[in-house]
C-alpha atoms as a PDB file:
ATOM      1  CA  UNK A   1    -136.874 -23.312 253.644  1.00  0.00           C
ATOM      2  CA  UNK A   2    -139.888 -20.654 254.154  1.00  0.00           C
ATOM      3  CA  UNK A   3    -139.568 -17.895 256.643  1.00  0.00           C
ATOM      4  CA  UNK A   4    -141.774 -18.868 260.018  1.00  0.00           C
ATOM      5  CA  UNK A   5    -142.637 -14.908 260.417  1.00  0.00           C
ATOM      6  CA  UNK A   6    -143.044 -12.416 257.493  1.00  0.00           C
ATOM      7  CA  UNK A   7    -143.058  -9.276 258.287  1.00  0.00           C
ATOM      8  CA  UNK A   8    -144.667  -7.119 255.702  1.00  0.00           C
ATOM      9  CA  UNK A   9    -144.474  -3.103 255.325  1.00  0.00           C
ATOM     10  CA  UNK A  10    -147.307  -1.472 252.435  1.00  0.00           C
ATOM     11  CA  UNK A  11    -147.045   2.179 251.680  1.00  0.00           C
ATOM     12  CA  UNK A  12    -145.713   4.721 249.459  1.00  0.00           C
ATOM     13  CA  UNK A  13    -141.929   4.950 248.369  1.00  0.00           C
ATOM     14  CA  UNK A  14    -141.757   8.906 249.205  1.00  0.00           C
ATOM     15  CA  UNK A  15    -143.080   8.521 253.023  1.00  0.00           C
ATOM     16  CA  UNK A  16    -140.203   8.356 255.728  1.00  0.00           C
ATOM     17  CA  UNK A  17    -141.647   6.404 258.113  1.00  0.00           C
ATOM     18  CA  UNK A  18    -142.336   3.565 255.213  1.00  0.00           C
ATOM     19  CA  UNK A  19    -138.657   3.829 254.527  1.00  0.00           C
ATOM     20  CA  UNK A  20    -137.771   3.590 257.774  1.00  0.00           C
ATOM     21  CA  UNK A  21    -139.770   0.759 258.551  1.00  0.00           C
ATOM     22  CA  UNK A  22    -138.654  -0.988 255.111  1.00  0.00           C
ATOM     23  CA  UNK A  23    -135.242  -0.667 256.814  1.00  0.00           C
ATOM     24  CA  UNK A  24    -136.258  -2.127 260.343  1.00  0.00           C
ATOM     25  CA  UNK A  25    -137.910  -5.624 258.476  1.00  0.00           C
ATOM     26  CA  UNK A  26    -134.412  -6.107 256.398  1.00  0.00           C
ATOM     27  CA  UNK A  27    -132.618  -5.457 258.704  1.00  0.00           C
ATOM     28  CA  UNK A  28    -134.368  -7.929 261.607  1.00  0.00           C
ATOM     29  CA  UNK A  29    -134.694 -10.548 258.509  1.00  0.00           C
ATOM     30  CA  UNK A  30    -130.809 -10.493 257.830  1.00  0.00           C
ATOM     31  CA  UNK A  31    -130.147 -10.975 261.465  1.00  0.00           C
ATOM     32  CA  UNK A  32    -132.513 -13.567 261.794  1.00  0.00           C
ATOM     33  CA  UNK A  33    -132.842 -15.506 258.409  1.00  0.00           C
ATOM     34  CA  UNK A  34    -134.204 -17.768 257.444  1.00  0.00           C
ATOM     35  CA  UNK A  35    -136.708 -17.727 260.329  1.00  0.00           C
ATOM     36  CA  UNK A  36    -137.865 -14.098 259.680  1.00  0.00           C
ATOM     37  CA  UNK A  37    -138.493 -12.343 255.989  1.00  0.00           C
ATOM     38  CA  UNK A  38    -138.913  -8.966 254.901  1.00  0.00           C
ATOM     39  CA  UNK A  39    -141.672  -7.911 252.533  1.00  0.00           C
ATOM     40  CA  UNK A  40    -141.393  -4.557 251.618  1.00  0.00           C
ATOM     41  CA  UNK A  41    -143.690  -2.951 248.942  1.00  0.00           C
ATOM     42  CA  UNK A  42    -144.115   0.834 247.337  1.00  0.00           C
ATOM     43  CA  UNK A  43    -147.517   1.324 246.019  1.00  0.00           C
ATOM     44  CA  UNK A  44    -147.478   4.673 244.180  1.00  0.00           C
ATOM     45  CA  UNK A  45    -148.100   7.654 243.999  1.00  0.00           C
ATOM     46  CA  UNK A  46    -149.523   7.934 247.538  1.00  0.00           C
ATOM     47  CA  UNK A  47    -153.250   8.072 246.682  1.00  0.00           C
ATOM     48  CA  UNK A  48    -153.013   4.395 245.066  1.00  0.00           C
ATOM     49  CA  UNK A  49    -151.512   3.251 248.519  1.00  0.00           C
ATOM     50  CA  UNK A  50    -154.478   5.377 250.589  1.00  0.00           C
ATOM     51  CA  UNK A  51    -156.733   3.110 247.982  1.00  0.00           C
ATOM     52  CA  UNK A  52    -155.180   0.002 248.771  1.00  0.00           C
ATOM     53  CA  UNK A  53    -155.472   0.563 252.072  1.00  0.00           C
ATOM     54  CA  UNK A  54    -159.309   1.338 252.364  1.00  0.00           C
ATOM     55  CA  UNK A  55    -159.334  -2.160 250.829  1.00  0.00           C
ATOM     56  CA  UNK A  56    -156.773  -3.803 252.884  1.00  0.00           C
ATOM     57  CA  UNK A  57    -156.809  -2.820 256.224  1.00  0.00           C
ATOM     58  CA  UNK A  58    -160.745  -4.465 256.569  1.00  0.00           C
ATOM     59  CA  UNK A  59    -158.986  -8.032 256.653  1.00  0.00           C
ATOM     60  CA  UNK A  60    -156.948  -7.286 259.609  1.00  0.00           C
ATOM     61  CA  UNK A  61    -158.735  -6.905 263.655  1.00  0.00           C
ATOM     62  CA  UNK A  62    -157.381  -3.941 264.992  1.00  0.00           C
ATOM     63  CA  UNK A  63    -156.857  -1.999 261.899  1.00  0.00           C
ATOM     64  CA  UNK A  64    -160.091  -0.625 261.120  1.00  0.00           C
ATOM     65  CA  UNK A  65    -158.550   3.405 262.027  1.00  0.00           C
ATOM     66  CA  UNK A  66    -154.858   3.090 260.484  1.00  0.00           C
ATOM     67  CA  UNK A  67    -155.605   5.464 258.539  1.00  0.00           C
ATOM     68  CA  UNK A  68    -151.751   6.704 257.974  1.00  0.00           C
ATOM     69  CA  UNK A  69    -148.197   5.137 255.981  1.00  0.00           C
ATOM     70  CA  UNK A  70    -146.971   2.552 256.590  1.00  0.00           C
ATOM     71  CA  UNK A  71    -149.111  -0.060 257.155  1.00  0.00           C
ATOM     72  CA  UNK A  72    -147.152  -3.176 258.724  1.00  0.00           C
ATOM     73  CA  UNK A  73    -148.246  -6.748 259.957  1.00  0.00           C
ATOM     74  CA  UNK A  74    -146.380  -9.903 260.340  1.00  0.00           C
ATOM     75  CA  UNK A  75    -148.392 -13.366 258.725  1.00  0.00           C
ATOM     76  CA  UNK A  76    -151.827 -12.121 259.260  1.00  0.00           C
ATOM     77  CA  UNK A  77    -150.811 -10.185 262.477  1.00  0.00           C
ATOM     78  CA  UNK A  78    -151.687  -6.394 262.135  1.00  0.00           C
ATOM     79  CA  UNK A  79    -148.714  -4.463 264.194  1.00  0.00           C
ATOM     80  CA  UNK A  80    -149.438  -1.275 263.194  1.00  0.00           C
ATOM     81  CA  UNK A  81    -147.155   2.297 261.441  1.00  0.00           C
ATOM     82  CA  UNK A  82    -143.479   2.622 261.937  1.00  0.00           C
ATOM     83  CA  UNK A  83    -144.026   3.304 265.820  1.00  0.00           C
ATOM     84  CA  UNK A  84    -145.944  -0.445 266.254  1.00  0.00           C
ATOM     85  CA  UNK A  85    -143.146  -2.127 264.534  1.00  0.00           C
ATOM     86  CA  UNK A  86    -140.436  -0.443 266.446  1.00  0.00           C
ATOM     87  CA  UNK A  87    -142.415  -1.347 269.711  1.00  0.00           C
ATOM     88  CA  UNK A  88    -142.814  -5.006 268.669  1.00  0.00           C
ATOM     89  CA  UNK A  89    -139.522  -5.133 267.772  1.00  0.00           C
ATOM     90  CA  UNK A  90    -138.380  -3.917 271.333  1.00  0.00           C
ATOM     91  CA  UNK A  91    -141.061  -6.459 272.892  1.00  0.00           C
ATOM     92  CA  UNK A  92    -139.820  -9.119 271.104  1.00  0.00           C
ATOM     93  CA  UNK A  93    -136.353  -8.809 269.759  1.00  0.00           C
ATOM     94  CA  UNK A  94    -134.878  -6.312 272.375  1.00  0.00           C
ATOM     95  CA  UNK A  95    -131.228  -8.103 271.805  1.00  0.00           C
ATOM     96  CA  UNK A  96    -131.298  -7.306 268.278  1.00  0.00           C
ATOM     97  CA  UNK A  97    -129.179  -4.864 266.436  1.00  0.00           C
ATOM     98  CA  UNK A  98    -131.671  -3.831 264.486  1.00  0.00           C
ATOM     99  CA  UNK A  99    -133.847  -2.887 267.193  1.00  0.00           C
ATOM    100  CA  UNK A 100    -131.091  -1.112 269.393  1.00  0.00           C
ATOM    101  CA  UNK A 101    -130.084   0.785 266.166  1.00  0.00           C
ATOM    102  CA  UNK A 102    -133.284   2.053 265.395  1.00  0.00           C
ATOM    103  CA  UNK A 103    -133.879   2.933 269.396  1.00  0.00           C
ATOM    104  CA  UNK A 104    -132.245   6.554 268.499  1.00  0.00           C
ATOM    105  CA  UNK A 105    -135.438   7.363 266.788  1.00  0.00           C
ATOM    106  CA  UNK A 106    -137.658   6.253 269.717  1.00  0.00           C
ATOM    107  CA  UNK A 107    -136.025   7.695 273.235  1.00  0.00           C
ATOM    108  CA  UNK A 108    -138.960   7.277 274.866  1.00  0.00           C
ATOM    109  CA  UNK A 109    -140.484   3.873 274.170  1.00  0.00           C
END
Protein backbone atom coordinates (compact mmCIF):
# COMPACT_ATOMS: atom_id res chain seq x y z
CA UNK A 1 0.00 0.00 0.00
CA UNK A 2 1.35 3.68 -1.01
CA UNK A 3 1.84 6.29 1.61
CA UNK A 4 -1.32 8.98 1.43
CA UNK A 5 1.31 11.91 2.46
CA UNK A 6 5.05 12.00 1.48
CA UNK A 7 6.89 14.14 3.06
CA UNK A 8 10.02 15.01 1.23
CA UNK A 9 13.31 16.88 2.65
CA UNK A 10 16.12 18.09 -0.46
CA UNK A 11 19.39 19.51 0.67
CA UNK A 12 22.88 18.87 1.40
CA UNK A 13 24.16 15.95 3.73
CA UNK A 14 26.61 18.44 5.78
CA UNK A 15 23.69 21.11 6.73
CA UNK A 16 22.11 20.57 10.31
CA UNK A 17 18.94 21.70 9.80
CA UNK A 18 18.62 19.07 6.66
CA UNK A 19 19.65 16.46 9.15
CA UNK A 20 17.45 17.46 11.50
CA UNK A 21 14.61 17.63 9.38
CA UNK A 22 15.65 14.13 7.69
CA UNK A 23 15.14 12.98 11.31
CA UNK A 24 11.64 14.71 11.93
CA UNK A 25 10.05 12.89 8.38
CA UNK A 26 11.40 9.25 9.70
CA UNK A 27 10.58 9.65 12.55
CA UNK A 28 6.65 10.97 11.91
CA UNK A 29 6.66 8.12 9.00
CA UNK A 30 7.55 5.27 11.57
CA UNK A 31 4.89 6.49 13.88
CA UNK A 32 2.48 6.78 11.32
CA UNK A 33 3.19 4.15 8.51
CA UNK A 34 1.97 3.30 6.13
CA UNK A 35 -0.13 6.47 5.84
CA UNK A 36 2.90 8.86 5.95
CA UNK A 37 6.55 8.28 4.11
CA UNK A 38 9.76 9.83 4.44
CA UNK A 39 11.80 10.95 1.46
CA UNK A 40 14.95 12.12 2.41
CA UNK A 41 17.66 13.08 -0.19
CA UNK A 42 21.51 14.58 0.01
CA UNK A 43 22.38 16.37 -3.09
CA UNK A 44 26.10 17.21 -2.83
CA UNK A 45 28.39 19.14 -2.30
CA UNK A 46 26.15 22.09 -1.33
CA UNK A 47 26.42 24.14 -4.55
CA UNK A 48 24.74 21.12 -6.61
CA UNK A 49 21.78 21.34 -4.02
CA UNK A 50 21.73 25.52 -4.33
CA UNK A 51 21.48 24.38 -8.29
CA UNK A 52 18.79 22.09 -7.84
CA UNK A 53 17.04 24.32 -6.05
CA UNK A 54 17.03 27.40 -8.49
CA UNK A 55 15.40 24.69 -10.63
CA UNK A 56 13.09 23.21 -8.19
CA UNK A 57 11.65 25.53 -6.03
CA UNK A 58 9.78 27.38 -9.41
CA UNK A 59 7.23 24.33 -9.35
CA UNK A 60 6.08 24.97 -5.93
CA UNK A 61 3.54 28.47 -4.92
CA UNK A 62 5.04 29.91 -2.08
CA UNK A 63 8.57 29.00 -2.66
CA UNK A 64 9.77 31.45 -5.01
CA UNK A 65 12.37 33.13 -1.87
CA UNK A 66 13.53 29.74 -0.06
CA UNK A 67 16.50 30.50 -0.81
CA UNK A 68 18.20 28.37 2.24
CA UNK A 69 18.69 24.15 3.25
CA UNK A 70 16.48 22.26 3.55
CA UNK A 71 13.92 22.52 1.29
CA UNK A 72 10.76 20.37 2.47
CA UNK A 73 7.16 19.78 1.00
CA UNK A 74 4.73 17.04 1.45
CA UNK A 75 2.97 15.61 -2.22
CA UNK A 76 3.20 18.81 -4.05
CA UNK A 77 2.67 20.90 -0.82
CA UNK A 78 5.65 23.36 -0.27
CA UNK A 79 6.07 23.57 3.81
CA UNK A 80 9.05 25.25 3.89
CA UNK A 81 13.11 24.80 5.97
CA UNK A 82 13.42 22.84 9.12
CA UNK A 83 11.34 25.62 11.08
CA UNK A 84 8.04 25.05 8.50
CA UNK A 85 8.19 21.40 9.04
CA UNK A 86 8.49 21.56 12.74
CA UNK A 87 5.48 24.08 12.71
CA UNK A 88 3.37 21.79 10.49
CA UNK A 89 4.20 19.11 12.43
CA UNK A 90 2.91 20.90 15.68
CA UNK A 91 -0.29 22.08 13.58
CA UNK A 92 -1.00 18.88 12.56
CA UNK A 93 0.47 16.08 14.54
CA UNK A 94 0.80 17.86 18.00
CA UNK A 95 0.21 14.21 19.77
CA UNK A 96 3.09 12.83 18.09
CA UNK A 97 6.35 11.82 19.58
CA UNK A 98 8.14 12.98 17.02
CA UNK A 99 6.86 16.33 17.21
CA UNK A 100 7.05 16.67 21.14
CA UNK A 101 10.68 15.35 20.83
CA UNK A 102 11.80 17.72 18.47
CA UNK A 103 9.80 20.70 20.53
CA UNK A 104 13.27 21.14 22.61
CA UNK A 105 14.66 22.76 19.57
CA UNK A 106 11.69 25.14 19.09
CA UNK A 107 10.65 26.72 22.77
CA UNK A 108 8.97 29.26 21.30
CA UNK A 109 6.71 28.03 18.52
Amino acid sequence: MAANKVISVVGFSACPYFQRAGSMAKGLAQEYHPNIAADVRAIDPRNSFLDWLSQFRPKFAGAENHNTCPFVYENKNYIGGCDGLFAHLKKNYPDSKTTKEFSKYYPSL
